[in-house]
PDB file of N, CA and C in Angstrom:
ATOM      1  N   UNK A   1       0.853  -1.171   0.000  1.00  0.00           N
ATOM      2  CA  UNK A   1       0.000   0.000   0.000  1.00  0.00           C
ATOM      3  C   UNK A   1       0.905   1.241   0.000  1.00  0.00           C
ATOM      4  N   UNK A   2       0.882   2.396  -0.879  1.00  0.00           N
ATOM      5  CA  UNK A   2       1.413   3.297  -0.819  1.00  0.00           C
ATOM      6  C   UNK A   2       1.200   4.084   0.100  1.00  0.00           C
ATOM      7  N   UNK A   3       1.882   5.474   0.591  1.00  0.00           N
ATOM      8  CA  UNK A   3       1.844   6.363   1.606  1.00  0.00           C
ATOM      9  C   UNK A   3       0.353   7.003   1.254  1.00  0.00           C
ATOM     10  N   UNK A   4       0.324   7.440  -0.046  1.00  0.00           N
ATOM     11  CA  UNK A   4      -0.941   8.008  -0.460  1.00  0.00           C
ATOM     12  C   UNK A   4      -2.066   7.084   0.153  1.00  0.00           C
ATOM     13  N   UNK A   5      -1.897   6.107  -0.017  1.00  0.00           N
ATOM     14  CA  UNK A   5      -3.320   5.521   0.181  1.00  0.00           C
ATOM     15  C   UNK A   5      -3.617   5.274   1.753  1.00  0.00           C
ATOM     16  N   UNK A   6      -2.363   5.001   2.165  1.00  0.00           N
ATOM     17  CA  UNK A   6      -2.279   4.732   3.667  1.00  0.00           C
ATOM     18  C   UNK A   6      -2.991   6.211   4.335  1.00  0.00           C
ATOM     19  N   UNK A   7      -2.234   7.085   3.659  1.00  0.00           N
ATOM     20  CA  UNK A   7      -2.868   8.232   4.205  1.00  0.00           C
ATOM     21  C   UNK A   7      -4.212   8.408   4.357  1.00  0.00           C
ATOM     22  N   UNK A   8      -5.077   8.337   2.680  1.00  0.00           N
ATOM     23  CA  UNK A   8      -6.232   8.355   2.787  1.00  0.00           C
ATOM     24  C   UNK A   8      -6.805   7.324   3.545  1.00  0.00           C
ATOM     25  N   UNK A   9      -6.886   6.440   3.514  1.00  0.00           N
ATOM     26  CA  UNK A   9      -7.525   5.557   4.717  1.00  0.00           C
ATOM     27  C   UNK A   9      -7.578   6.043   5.984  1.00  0.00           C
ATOM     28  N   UNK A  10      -6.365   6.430   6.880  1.00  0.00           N
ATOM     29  CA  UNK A  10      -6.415   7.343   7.543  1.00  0.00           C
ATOM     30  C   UNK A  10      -7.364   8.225   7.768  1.00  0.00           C
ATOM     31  N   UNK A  11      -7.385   8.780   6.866  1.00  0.00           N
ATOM     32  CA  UNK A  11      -8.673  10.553   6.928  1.00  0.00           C
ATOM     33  C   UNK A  11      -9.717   9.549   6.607  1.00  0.00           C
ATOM     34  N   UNK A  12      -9.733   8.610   6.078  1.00  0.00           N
ATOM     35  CA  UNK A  12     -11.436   8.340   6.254  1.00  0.00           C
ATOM     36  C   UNK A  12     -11.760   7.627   7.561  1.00  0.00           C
ATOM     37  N   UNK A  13     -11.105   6.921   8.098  1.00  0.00           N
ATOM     38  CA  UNK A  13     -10.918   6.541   9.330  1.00  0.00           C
ATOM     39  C   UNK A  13     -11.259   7.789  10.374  1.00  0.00           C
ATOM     40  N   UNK A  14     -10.275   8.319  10.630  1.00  0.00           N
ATOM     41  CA  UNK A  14     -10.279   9.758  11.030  1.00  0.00           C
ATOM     42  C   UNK A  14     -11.934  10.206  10.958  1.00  0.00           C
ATOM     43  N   UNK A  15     -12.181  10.439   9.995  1.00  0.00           N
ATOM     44  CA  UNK A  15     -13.681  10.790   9.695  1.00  0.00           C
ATOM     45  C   UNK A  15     -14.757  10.015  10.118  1.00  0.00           C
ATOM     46  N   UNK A  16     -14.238   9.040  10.153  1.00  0.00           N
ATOM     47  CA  UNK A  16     -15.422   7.754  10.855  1.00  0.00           C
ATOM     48  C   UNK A  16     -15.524   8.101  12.125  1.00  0.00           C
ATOM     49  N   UNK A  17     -14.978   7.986  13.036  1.00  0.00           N
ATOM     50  CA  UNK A  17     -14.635   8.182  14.277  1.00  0.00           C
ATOM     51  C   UNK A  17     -15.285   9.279  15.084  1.00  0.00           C
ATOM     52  N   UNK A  18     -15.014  10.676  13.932  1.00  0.00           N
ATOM     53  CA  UNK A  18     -15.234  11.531  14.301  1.00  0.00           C
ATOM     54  C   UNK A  18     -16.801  11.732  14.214  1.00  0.00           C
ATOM     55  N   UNK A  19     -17.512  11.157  13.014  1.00  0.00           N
ATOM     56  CA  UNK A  19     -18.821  11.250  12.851  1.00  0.00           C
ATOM     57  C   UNK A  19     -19.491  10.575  13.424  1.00  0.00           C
ATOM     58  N   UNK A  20     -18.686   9.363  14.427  1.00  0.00           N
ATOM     59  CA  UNK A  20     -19.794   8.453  15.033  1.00  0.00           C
ATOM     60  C   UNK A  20     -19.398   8.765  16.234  1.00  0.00           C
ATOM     61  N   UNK A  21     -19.047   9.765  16.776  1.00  0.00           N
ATOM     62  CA  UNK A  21     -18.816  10.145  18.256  1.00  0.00           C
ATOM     63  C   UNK A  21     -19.973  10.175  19.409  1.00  0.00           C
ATOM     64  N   UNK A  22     -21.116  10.884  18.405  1.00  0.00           N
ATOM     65  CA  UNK A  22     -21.928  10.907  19.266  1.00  0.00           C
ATOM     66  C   UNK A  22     -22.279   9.785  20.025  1.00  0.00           C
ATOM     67  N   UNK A  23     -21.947   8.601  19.414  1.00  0.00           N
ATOM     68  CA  UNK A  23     -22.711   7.251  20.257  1.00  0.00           C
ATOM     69  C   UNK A  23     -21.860   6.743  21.436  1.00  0.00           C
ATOM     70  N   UNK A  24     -21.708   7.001  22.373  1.00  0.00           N
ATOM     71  CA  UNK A  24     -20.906   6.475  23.415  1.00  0.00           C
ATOM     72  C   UNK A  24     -21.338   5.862  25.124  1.00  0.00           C
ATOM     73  N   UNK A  25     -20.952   5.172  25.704  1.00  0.00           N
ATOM     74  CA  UNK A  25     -21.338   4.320  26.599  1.00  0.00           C
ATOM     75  C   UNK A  25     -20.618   5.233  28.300  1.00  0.00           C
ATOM     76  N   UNK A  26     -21.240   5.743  28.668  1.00  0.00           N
ATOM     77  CA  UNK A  26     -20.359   6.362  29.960  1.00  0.00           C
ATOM     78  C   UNK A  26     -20.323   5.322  30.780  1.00  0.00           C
ATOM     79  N   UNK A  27     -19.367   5.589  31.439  1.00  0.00           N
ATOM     80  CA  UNK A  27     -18.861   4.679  32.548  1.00  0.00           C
ATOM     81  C   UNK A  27     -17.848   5.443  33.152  1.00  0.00           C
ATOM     82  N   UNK A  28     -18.398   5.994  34.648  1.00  0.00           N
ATOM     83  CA  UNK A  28     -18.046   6.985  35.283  1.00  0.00           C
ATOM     84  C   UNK A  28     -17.635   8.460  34.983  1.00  0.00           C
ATOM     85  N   UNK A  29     -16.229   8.965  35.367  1.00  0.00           N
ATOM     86  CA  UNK A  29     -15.781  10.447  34.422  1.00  0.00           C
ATOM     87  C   UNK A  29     -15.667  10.010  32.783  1.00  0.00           C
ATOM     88  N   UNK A  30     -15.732   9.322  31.939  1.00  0.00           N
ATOM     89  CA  UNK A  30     -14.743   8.721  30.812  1.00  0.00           C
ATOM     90  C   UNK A  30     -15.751   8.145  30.076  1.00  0.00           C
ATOM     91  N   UNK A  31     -16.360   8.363  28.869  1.00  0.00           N
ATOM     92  CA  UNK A  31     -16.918   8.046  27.777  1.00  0.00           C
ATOM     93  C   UNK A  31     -16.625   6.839  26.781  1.00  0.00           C
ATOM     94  N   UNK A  32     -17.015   6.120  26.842  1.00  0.00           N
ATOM     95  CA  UNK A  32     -16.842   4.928  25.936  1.00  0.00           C
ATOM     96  C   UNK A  32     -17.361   4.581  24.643  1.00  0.00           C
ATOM     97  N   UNK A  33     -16.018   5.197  23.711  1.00  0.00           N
ATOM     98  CA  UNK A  33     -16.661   5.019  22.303  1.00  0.00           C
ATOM     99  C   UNK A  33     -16.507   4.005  21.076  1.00  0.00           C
ATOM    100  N   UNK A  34     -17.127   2.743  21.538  1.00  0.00           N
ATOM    101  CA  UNK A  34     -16.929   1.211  20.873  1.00  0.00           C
ATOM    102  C   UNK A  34     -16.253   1.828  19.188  1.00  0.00           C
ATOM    103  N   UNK A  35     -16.884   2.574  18.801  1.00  0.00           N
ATOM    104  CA  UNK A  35     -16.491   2.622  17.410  1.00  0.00           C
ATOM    105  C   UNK A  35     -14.968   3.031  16.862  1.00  0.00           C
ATOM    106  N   UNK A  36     -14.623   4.218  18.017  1.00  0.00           N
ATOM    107  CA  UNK A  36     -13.307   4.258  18.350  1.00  0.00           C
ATOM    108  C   UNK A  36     -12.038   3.417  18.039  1.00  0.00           C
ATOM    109  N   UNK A  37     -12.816   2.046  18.681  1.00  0.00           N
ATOM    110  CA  UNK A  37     -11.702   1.067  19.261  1.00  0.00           C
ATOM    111  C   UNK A  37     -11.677   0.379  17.852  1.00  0.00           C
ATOM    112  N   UNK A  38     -13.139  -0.040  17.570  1.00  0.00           N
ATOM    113  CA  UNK A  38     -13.122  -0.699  16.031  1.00  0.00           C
ATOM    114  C   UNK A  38     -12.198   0.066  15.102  1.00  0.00           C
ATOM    115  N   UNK A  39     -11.908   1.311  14.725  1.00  0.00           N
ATOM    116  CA  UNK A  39     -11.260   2.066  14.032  1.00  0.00           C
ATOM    117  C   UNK A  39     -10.304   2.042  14.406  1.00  0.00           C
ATOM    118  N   UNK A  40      -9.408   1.960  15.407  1.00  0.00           N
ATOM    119  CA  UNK A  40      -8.405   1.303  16.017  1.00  0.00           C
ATOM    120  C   UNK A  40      -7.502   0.154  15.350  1.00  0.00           C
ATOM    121  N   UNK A  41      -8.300  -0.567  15.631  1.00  0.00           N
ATOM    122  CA  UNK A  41      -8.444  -2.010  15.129  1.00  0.00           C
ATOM    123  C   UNK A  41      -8.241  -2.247  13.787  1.00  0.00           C
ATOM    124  N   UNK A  42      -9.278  -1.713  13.200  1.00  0.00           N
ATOM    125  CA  UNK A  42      -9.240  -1.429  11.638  1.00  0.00           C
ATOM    126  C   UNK A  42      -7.662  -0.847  10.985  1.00  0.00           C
ATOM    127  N   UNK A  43      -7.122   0.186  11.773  1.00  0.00           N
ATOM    128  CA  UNK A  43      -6.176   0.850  11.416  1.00  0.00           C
ATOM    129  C   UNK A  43      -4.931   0.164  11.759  1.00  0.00           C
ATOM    130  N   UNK A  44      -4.700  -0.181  13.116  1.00  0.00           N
ATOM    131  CA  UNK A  44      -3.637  -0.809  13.333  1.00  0.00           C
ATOM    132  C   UNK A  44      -3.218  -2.328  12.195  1.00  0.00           C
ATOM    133  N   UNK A  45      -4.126  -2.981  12.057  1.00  0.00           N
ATOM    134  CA  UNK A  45      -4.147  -4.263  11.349  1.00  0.00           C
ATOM    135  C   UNK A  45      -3.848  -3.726   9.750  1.00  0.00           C
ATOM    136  N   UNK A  46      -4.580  -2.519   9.279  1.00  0.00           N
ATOM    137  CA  UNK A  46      -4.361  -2.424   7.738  1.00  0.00           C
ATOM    138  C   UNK A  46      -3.376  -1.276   7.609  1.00  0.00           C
ATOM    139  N   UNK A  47      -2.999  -0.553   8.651  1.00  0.00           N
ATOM    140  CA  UNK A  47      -1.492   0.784   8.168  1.00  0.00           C
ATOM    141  C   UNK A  47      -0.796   0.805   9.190  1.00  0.00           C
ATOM    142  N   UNK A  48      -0.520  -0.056  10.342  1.00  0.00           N
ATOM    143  CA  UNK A  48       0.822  -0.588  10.936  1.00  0.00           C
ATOM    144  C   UNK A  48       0.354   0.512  12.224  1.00  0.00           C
ATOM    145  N   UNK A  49       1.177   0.146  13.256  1.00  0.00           N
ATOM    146  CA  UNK A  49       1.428   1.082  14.548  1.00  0.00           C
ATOM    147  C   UNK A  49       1.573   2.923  14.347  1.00  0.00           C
ATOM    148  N   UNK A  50       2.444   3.035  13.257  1.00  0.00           N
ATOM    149  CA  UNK A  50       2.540   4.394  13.643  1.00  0.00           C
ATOM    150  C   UNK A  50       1.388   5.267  12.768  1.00  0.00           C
ATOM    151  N   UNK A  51       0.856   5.096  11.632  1.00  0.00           N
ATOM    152  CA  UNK A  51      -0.098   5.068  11.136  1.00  0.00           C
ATOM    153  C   UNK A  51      -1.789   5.400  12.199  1.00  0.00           C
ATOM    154  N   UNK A  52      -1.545   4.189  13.208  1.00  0.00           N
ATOM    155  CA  UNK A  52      -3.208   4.262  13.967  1.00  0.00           C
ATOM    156  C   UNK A  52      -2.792   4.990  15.296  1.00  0.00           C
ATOM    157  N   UNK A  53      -1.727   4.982  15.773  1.00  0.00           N
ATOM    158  CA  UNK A  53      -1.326   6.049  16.285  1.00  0.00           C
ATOM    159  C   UNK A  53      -2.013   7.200  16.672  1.00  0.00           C
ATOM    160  N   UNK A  54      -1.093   7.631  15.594  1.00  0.00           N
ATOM    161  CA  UNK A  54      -1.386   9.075  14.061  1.00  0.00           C
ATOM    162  C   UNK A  54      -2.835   9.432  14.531  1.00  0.00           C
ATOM    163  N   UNK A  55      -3.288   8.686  13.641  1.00  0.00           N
ATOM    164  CA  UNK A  55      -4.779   8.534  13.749  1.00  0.00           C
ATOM    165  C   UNK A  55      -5.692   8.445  15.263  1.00  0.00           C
ATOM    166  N   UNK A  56      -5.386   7.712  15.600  1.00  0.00           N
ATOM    167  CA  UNK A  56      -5.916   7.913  17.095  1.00  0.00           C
ATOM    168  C   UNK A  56      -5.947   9.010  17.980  1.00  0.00           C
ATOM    169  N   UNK A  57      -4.820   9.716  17.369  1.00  0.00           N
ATOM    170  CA  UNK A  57      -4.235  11.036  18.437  1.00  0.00           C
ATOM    171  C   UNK A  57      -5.173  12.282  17.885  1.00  0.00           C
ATOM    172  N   UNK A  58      -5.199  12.121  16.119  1.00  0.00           N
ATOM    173  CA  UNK A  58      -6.154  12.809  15.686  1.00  0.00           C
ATOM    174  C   UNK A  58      -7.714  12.569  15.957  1.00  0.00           C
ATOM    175  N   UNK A  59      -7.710  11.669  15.990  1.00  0.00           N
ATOM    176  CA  UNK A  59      -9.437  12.018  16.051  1.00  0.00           C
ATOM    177  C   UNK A  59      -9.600  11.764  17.346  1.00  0.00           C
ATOM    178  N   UNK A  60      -8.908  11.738  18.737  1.00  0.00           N
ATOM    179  CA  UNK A  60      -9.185  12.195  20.011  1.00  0.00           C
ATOM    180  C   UNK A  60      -9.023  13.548  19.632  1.00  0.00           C
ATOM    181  N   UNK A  61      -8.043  14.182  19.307  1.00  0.00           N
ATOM    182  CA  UNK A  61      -8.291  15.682  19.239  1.00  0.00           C
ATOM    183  C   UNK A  61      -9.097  16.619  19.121  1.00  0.00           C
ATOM    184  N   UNK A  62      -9.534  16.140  17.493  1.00  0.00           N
ATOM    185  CA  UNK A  62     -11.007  16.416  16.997  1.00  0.00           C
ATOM    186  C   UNK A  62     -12.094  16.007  17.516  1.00  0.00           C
ATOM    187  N   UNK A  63     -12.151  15.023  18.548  1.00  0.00           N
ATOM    188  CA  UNK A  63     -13.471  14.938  19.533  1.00  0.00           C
ATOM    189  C   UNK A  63     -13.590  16.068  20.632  1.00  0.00           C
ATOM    190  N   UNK A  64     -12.350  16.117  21.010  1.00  0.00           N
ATOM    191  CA  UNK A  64     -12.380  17.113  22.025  1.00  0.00           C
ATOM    192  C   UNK A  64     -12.491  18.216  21.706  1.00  0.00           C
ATOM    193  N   UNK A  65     -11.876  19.034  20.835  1.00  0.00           N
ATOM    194  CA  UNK A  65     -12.034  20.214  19.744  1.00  0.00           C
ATOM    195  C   UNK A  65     -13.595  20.490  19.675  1.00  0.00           C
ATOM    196  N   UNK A  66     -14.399  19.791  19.089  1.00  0.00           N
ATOM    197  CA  UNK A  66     -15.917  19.751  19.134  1.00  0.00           C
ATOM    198  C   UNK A  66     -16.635  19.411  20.228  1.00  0.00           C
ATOM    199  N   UNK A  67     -16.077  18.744  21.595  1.00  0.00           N
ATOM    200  CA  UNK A  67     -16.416  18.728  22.846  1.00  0.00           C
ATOM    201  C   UNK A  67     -17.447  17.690  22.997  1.00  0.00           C
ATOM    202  N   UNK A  68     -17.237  16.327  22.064  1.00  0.00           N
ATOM    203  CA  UNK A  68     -17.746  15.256  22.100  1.00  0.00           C
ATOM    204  C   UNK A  68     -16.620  14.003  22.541  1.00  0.00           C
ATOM    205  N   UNK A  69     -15.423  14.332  22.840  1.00  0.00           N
ATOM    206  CA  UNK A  69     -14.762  13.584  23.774  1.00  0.00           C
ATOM    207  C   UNK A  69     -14.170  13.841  25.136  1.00  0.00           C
ATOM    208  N   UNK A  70     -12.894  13.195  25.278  1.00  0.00           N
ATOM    209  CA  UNK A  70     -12.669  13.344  26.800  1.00  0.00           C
ATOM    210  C   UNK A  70     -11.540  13.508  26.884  1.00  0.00           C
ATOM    211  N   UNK A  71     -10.790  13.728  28.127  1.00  0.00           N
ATOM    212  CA  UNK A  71      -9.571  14.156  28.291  1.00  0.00           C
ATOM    213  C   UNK A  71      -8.706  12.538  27.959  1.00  0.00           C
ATOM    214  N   UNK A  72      -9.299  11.136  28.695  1.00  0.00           N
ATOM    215  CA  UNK A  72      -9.204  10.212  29.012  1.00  0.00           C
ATOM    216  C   UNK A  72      -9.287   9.146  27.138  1.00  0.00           C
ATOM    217  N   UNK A  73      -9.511  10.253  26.055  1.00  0.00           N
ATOM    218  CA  UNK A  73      -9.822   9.436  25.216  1.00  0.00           C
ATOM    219  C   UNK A  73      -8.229   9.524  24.065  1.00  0.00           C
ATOM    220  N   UNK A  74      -7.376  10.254  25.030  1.00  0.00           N
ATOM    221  CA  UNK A  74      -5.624  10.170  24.298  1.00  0.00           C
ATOM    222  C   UNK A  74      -5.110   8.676  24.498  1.00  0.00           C
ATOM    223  N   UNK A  75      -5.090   8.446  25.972  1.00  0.00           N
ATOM    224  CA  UNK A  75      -4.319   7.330  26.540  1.00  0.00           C
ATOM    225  C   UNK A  75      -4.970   5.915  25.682  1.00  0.00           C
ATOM    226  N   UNK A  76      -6.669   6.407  26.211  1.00  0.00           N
ATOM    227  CA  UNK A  76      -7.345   4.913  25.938  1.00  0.00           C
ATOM    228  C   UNK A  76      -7.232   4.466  24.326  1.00  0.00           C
ATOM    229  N   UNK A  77      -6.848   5.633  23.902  1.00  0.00           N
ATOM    230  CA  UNK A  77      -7.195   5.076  22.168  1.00  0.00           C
ATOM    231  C   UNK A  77      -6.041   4.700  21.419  1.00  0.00           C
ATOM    232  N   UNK A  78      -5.133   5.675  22.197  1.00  0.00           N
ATOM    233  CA  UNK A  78      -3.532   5.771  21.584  1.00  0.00           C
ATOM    234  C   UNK A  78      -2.935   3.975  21.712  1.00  0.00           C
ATOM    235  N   UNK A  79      -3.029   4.041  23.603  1.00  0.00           N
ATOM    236  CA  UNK A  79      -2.882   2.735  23.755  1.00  0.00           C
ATOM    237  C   UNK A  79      -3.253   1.564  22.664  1.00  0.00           C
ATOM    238  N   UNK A  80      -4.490   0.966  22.511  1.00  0.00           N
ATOM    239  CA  UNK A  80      -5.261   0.264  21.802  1.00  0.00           C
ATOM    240  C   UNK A  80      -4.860   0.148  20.535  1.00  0.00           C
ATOM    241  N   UNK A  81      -4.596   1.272  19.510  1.00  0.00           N
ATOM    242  CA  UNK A  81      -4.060   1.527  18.321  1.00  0.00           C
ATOM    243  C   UNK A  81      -2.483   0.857  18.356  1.00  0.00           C
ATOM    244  N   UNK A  82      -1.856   1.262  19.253  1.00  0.00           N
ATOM    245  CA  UNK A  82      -0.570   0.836  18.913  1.00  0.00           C
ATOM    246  C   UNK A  82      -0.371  -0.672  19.361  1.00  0.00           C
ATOM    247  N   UNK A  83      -1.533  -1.176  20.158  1.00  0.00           N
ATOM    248  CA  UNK A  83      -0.835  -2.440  20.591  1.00  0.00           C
ATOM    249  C   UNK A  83      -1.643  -3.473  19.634  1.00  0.00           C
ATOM    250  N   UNK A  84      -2.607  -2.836  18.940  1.00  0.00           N
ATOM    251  CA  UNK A  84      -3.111  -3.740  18.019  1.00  0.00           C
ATOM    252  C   UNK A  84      -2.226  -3.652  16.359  1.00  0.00           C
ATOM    253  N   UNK A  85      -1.541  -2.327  16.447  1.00  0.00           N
ATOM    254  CA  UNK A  85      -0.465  -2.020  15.382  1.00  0.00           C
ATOM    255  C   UNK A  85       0.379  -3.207  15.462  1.00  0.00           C
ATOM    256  N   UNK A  86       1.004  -3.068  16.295  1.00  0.00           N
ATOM    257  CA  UNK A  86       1.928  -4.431  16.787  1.00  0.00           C
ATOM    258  C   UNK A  86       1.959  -5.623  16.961  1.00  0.00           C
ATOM    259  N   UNK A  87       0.858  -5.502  17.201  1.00  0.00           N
ATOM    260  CA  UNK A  87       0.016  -6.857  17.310  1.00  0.00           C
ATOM    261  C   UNK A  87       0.072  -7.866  15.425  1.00  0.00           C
ATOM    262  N   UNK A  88      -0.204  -6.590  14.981  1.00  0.00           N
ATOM    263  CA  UNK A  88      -0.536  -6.618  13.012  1.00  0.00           C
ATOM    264  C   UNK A  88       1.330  -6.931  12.858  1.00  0.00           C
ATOM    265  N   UNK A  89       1.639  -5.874  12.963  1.00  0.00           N
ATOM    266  CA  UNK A  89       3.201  -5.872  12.388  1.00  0.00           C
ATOM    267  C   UNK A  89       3.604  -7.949  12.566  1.00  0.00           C
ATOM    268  N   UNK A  90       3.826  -8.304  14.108  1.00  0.00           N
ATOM    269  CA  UNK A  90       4.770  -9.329  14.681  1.00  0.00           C
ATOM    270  C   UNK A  90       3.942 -10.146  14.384  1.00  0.00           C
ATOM    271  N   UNK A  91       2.607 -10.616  14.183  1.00  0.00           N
ATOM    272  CA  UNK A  91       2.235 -11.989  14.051  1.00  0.00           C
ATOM    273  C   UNK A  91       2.391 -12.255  12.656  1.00  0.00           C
ATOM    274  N   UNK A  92       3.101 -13.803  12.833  1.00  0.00           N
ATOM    275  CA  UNK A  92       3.231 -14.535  11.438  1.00  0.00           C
ATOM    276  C   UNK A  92       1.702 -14.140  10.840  1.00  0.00           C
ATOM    277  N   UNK A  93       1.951 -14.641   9.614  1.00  0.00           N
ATOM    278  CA  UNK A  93       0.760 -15.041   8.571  1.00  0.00           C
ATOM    279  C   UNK A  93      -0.207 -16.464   9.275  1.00  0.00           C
ATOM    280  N   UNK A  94       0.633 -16.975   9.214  1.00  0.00           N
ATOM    281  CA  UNK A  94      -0.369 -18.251   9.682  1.00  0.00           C
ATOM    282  C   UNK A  94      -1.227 -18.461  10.721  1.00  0.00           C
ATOM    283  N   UNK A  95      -1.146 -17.490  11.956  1.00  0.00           N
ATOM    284  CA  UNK A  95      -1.314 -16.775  13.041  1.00  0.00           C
ATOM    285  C   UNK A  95      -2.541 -15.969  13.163  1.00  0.00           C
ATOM    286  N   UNK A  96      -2.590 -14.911  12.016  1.00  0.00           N
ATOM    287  CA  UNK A  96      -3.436 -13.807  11.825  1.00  0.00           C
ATOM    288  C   UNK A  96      -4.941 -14.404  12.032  1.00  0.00           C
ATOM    289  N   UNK A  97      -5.311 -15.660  11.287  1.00  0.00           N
ATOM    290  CA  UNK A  97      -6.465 -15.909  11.768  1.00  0.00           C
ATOM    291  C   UNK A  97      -7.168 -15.499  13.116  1.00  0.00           C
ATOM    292  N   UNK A  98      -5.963 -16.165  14.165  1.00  0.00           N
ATOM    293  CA  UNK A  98      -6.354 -16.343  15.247  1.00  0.00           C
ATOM    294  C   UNK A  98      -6.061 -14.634  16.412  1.00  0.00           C
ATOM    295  N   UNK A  99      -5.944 -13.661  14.958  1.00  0.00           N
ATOM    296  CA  UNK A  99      -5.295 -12.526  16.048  1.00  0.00           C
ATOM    297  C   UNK A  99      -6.381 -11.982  16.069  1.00  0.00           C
ATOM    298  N   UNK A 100      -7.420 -12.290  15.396  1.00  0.00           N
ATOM    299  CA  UNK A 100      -8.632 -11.222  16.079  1.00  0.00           C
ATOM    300  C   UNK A 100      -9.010 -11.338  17.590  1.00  0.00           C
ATOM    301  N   UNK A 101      -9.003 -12.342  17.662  1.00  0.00           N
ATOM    302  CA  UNK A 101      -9.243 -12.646  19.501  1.00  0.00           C
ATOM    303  C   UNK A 101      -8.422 -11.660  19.996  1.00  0.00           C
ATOM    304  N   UNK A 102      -7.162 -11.659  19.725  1.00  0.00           N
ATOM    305  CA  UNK A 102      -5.962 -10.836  20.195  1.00  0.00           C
ATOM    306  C   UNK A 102      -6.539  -9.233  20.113  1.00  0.00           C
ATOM    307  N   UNK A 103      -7.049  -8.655  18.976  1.00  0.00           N
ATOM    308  CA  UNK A 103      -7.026  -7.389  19.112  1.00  0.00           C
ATOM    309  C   UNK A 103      -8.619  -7.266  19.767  1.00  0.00           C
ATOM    310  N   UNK A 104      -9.301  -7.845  19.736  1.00  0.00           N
ATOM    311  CA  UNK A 104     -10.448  -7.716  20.876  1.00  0.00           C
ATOM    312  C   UNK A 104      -9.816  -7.311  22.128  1.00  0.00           C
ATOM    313  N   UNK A 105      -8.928  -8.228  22.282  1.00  0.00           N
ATOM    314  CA  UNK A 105      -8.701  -8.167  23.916  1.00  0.00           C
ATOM    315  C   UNK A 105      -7.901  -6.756  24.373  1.00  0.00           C
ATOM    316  N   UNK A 106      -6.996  -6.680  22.943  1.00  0.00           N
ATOM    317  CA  UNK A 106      -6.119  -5.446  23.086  1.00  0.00           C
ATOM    318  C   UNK A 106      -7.319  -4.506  22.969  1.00  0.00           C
ATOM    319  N   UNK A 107      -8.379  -4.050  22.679  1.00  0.00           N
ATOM    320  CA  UNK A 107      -9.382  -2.997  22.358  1.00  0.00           C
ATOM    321  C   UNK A 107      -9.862  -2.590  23.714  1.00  0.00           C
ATOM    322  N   UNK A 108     -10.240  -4.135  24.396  1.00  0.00           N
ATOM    323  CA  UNK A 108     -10.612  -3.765  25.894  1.00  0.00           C
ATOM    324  C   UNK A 108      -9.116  -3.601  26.554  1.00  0.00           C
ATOM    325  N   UNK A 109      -8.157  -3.944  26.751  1.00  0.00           N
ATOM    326  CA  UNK A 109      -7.235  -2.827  27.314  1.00  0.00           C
ATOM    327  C   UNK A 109      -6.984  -1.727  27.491  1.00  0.00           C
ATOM    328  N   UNK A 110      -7.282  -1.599  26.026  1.00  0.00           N
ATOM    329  CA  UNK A 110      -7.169  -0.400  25.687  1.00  0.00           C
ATOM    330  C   UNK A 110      -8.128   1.024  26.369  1.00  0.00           C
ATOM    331  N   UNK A 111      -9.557   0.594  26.199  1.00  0.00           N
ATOM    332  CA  UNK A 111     -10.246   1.296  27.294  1.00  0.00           C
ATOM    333  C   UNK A 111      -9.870   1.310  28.828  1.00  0.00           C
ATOM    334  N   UNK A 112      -9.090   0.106  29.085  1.00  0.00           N
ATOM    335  CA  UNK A 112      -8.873   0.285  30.525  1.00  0.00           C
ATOM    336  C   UNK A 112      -7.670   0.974  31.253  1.00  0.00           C
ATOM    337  N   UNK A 113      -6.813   1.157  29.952  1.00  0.00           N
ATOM    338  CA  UNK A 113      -5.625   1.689  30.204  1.00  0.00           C
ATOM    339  C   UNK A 113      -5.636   3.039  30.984  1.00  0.00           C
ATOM    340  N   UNK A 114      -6.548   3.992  31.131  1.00  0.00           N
ATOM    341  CA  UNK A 114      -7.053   5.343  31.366  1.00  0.00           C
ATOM    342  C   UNK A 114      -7.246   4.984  32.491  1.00  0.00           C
ATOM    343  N   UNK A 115      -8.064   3.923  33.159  1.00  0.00           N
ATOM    344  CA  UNK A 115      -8.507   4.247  34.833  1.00  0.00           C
ATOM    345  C   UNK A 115      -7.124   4.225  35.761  1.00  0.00           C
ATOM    346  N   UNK A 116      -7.543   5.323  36.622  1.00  0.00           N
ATOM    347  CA  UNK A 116      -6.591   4.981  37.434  1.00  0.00           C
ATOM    348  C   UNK A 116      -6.284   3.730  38.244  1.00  0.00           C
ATOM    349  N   UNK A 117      -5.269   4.024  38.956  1.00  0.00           N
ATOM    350  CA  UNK A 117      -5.482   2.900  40.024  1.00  0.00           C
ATOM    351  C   UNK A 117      -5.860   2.799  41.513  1.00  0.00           C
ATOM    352  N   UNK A 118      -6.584   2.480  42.176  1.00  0.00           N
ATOM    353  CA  UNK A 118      -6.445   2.859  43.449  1.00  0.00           C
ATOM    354  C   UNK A 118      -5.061   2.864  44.634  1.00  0.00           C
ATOM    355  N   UNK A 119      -5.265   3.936  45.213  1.00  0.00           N
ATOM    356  CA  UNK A 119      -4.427   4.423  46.129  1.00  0.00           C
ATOM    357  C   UNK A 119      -3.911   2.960  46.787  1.00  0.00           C
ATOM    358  N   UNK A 120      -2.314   2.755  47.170  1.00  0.00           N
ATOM    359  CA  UNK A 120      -2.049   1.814  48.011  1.00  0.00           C
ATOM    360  C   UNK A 120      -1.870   2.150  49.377  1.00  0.00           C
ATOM    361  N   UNK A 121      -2.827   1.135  50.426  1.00  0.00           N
ATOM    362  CA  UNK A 121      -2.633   1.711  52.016  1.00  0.00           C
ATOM    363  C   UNK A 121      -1.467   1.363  52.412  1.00  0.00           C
TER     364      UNK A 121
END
């Protein structure tokens, strides 16, 4: 895939994200936006780690910019993107079947990466 195209995928990605913001799941301070993670997902697996990144960082931006995201939606998305990037990059071919399980699981990490932790007594 060329840079060009990688790119555009990107901005339509980007654009997805951004247009389906409104739909999100709260759970406590921090907004939960399933479609997010799918685009994530989508990105990391078809334009590599730094690519969904990229992307992730942008369209948290642009949520927040328009004041349909959260402070909490850098870490959770950035996270998710890159470990499902990586996830894409290192698994063999023969493997990939079985990596969707894998980036599910990385997706819910990925949301969880943001909560804090509780205080140790």
């Amino acid at each position: 895939m060329s840079k060009v195209q990688k790119l555009t995928l990107a901005a339509v990605l980007v654009a997805l994200g951004v247009a389906l913001s409104p739909f999100y799941i709260p759970v406590g301070v921090a907004r939960v936006f399933p479609i997010q993670h799918m685009v994530n997902v989508i990105a990391g697996s078809l334009l590599g780690p730094v690519y969904a990144v990229t992307m992730a960082f942008v369209t948290s931006l642009i949520r927040n910019i328009l004041g349909t995201g959260s402070l909490l939606a850098f870490p959770g998305s950035m996270v998710g993107a890159l470990l499902a990037g990586l996830a894409a990059k290192y698994i063999k071919e023969s493997w990939r079947p079985y990596a969707w399980r894998s980036y599910l699981e990385r997706g819910f990490w990925g949301r969880l990466s943001p909560i804090p932790s509780p205080p140790s007594s």
